[in-house]
Protein backbone atom coordinates (compact mmCIF):
# COMPACT_ATOMS: atom_id res chain seq x y z
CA UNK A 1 341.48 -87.62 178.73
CA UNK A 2 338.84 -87.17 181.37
CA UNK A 3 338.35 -83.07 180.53
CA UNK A 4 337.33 -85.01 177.33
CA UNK A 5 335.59 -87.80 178.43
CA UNK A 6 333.46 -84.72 180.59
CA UNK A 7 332.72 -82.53 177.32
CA UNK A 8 331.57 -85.33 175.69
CA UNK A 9 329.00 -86.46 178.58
CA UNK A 10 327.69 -82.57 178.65
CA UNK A 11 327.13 -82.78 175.20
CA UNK A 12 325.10 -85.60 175.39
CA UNK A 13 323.18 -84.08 178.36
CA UNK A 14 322.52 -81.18 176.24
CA UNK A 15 320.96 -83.19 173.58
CA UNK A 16 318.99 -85.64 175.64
CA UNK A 17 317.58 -82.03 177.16
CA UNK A 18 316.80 -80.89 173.58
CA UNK A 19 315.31 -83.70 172.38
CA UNK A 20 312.89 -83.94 175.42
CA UNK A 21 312.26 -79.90 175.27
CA UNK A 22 311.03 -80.60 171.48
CA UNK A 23 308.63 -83.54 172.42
CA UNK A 24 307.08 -81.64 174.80
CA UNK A 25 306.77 -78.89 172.59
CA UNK A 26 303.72 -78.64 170.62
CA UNK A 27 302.81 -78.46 167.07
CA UNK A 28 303.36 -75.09 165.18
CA UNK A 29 299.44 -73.53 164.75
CA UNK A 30 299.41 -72.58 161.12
CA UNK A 31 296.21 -71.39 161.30
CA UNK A 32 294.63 -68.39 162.86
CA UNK A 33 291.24 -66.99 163.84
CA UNK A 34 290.41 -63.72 164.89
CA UNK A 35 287.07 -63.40 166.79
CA UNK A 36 285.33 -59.49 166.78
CA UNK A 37 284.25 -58.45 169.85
CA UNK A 38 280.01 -57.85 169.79
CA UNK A 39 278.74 -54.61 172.37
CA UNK A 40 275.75 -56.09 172.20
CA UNK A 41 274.12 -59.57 172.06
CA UNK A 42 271.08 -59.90 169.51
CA UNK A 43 268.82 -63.24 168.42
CA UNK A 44 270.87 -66.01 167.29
CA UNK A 45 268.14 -66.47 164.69
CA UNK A 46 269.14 -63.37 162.95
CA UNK A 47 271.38 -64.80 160.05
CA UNK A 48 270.81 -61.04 158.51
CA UNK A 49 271.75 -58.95 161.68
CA UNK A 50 274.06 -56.36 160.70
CA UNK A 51 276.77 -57.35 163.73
CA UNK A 52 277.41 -60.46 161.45
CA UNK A 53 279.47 -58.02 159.42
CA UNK A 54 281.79 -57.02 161.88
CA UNK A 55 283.05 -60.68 161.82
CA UNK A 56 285.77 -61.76 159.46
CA UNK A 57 284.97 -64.64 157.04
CA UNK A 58 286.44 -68.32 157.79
CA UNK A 59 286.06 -70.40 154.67
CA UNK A 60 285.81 -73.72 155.26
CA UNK A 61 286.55 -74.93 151.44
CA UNK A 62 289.03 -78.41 151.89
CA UNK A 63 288.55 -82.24 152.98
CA UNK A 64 290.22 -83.56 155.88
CA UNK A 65 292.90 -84.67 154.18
CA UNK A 66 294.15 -81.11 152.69
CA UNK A 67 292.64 -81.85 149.28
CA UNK A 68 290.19 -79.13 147.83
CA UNK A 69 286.61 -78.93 147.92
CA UNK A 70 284.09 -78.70 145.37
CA UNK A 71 282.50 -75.25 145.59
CA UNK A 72 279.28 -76.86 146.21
CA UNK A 73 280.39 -78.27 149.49
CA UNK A 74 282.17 -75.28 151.12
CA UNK A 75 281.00 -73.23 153.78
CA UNK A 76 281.74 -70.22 155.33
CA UNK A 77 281.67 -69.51 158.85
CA UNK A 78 281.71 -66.11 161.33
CA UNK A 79 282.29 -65.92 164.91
CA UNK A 80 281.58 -63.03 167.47
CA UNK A 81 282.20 -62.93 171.17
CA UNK A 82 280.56 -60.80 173.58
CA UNK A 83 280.89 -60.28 177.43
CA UNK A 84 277.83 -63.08 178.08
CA UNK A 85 278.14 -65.48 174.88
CA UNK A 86 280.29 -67.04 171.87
CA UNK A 87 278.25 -66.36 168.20
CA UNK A 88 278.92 -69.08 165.80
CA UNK A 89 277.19 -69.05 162.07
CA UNK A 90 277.80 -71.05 159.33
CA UNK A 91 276.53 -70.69 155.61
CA UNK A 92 277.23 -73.69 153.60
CA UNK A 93 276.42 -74.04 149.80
CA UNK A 94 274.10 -77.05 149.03
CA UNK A 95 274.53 -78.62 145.18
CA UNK A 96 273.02 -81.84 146.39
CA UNK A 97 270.08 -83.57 148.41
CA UNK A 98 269.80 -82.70 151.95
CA UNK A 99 271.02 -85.40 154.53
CA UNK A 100 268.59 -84.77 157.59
CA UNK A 101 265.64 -85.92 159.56
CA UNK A 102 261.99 -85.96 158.38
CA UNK A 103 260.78 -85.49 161.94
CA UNK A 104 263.60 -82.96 163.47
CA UNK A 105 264.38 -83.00 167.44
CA UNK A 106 264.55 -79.50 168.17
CA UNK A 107 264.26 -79.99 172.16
CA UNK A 108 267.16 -82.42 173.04
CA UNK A 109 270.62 -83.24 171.42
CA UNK A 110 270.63 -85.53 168.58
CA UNK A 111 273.17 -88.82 169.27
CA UNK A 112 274.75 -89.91 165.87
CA UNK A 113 273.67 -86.20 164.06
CA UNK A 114 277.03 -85.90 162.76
CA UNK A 115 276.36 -89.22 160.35
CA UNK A 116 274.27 -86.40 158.40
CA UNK A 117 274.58 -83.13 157.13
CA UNK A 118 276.20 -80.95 159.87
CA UNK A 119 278.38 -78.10 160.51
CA UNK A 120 280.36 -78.03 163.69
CA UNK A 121 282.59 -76.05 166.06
CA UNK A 122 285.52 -77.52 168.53
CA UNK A 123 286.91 -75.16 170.78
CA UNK A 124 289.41 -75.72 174.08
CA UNK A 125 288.96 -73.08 176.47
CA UNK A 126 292.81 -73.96 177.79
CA UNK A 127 295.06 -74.13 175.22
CA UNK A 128 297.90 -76.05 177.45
CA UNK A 129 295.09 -78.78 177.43
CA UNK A 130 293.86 -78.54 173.86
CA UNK A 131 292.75 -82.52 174.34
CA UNK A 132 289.94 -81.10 176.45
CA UNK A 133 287.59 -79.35 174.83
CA UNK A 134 283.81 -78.67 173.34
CA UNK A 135 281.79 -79.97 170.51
CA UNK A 136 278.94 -78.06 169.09
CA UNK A 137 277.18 -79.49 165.95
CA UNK A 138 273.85 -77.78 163.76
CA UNK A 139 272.34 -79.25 161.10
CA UNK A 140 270.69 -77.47 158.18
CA UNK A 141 266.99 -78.89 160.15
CA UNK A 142 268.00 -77.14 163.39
CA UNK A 143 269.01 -80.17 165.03
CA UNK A 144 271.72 -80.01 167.52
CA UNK A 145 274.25 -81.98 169.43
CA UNK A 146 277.06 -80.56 172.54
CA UNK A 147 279.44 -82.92 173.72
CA UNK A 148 282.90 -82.42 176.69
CA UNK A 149 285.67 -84.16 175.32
CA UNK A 150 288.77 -85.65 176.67
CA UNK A 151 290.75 -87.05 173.48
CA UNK A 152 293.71 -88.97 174.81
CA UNK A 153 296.44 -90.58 172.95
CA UNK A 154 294.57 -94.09 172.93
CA UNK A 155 291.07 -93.35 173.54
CA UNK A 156 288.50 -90.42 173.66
CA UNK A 157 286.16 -89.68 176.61
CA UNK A 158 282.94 -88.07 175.99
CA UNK A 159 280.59 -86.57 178.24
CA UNK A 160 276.95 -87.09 176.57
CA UNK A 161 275.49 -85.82 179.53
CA UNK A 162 277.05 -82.31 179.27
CA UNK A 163 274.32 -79.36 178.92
CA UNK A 164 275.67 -76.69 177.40
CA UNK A 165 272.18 -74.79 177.26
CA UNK A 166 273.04 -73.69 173.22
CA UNK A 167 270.81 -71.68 171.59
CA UNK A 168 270.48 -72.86 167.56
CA UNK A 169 268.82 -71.54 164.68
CA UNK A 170 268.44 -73.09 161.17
CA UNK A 171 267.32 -71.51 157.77
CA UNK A 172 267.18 -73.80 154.25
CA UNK A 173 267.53 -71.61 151.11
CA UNK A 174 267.83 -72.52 147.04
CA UNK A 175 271.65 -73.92 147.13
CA UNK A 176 272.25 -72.79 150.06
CA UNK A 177 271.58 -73.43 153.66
CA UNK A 178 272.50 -71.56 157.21
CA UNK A 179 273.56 -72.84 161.06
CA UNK A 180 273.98 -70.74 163.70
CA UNK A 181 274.83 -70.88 167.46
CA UNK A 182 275.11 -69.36 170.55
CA UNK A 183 276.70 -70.60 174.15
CA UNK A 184 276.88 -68.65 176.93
CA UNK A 185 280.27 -68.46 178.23
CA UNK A 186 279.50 -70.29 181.52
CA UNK A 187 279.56 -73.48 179.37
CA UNK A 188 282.63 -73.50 179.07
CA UNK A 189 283.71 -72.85 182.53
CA UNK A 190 285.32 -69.62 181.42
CA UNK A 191 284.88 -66.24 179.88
CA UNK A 192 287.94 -65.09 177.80
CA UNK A 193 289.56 -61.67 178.16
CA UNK A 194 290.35 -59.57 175.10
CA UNK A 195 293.59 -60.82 173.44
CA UNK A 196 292.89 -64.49 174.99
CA UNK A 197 293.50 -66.98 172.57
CA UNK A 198 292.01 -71.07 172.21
CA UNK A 199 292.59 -73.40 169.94
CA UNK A 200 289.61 -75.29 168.09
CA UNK A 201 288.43 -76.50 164.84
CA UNK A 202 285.04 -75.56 162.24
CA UNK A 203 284.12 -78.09 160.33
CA UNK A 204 281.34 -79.51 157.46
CA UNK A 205 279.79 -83.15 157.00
CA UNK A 206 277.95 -83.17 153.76
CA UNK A 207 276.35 -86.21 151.80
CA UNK A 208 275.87 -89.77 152.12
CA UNK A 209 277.94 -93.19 151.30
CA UNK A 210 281.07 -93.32 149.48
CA UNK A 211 280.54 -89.23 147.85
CA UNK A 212 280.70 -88.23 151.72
CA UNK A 213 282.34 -85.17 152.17
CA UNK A 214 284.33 -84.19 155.23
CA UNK A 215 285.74 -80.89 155.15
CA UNK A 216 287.81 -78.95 157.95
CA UNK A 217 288.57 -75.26 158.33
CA UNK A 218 292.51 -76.53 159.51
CA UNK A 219 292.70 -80.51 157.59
CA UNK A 220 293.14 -83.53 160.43
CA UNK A 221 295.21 -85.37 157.35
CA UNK A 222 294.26 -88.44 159.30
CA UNK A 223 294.48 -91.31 156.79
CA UNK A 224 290.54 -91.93 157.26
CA UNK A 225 287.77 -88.98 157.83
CA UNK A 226 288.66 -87.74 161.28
CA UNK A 227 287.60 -84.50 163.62
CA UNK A 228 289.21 -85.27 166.54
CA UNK A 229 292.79 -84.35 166.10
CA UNK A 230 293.89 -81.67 168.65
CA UNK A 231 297.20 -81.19 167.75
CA UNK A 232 295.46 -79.68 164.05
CA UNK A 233 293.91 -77.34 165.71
CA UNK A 234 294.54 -73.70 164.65
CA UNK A 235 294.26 -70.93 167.24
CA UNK A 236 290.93 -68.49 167.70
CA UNK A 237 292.34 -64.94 169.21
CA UNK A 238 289.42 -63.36 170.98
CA UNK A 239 289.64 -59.15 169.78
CA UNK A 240 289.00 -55.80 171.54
């Protein structure tokens, strides 16, 4: 009776063990990012350099929620790394009225820029911390926001006074209009190694009032628009 009676306390043990081992656990990264490496940095404002090539395409081309975009809101983004800087460029189809300032601030970030048109970029440096992490936003004007984020369970900690010291470039074309960045690596507080992987998020804020779009490169599914979700985040491997 008690060789019993011990079985059955080890097997609850066991499962107690298991169930705390999955919690901790976290969520399964369905999606994946692979970042070419650049030999050598160039002019963020080059939207036509030829290095853009080397990058894979990153369609951004769903809402938040998972449901499909129309084509005239989707964006597509590349990414380079080199040894000194992170490349970021985004070219977004525009079927509808720009959402921007008259009178752009190209000198200092832009509070509230992501209640307009905007593309944007969260990445966490260390992926057993993916609630800390970087915001990066561009708008179609060249306005530009960077932001340090703690997102805990409850409530979300920014740092406004962060200075990333980004480099942004803007272009607007017939239907079409292009963001690009560039942040050194010290911004982060570290340079990745070949093979290195973060997690992060690209997304697009188009329009204005109820037709607001809010799409995302890996969908939040929050049950209103929302960004800030690190366990959605997919993974970006940094490349030879």
């Amino acid at each position: 009776m008690k060789k019993n009676h011990l079985i059955f306390a080890a097997a609850i043990l066991l499962l107690s063990f298991a169930a705390a081992s999955a919690q901790k656990m976290p969520e399964k990264i369905q999606s994946k990012i692979t970042i070419e490496y650049l030999k050598n940095d160039f002019p963020i404002n080059e939207f036509n350099n030829k290095n853009w090539e080397k990058a894979r395409q990153v369609v951004i081309d769903k809402y938040w929620s998972g449901e499909a975009a129309p084509m005239g809101r989707q964006a597509k983004a590349r990414i380079l790394w080199s040894k000194t800087a992170l490349y970021v460029r985004f070219e977004a189809n525009q079927a509808e009225p720009l959402v921007v300032s008259d009178v752009p601030n190209l000198k200092t970030k832009t509070r509230g820029l992501w209640d307009r048109d905007v593309c944007e970029i969260f990445l966490a440096p260390d992926r057993s911390e993916p609630r800390k992490y970087f915001e990066f936003e561009i708008a179609p004007n060249g306005e530009w926001i960077d932001l340090g984020i703690y997102q805990k369970p409850d409530e979300r900690i920014t740092d406004w006074d962060y200075e990333s010291k980004m480099q942004s470039a803007a272009k607007i074309e017939k239907d079409k209009v292009w963001m690009a960045i560039k942040v050194e690596w010290k911004a982060f507080g570290a340079t990745p190694k070949a093979g290195d992987v973060w997690l992060g998020n690209l997304f697009r804020c188009v329009g204005a009032g109820e037709t607001r779009g809010y799409l995302a490169w890996s969908p939040t599914e929050t049950k209103e628009p929302g960004f800030h979700v690190p366990e959605k985040f997919g993974s970006f491997e940094f490349a030879k």
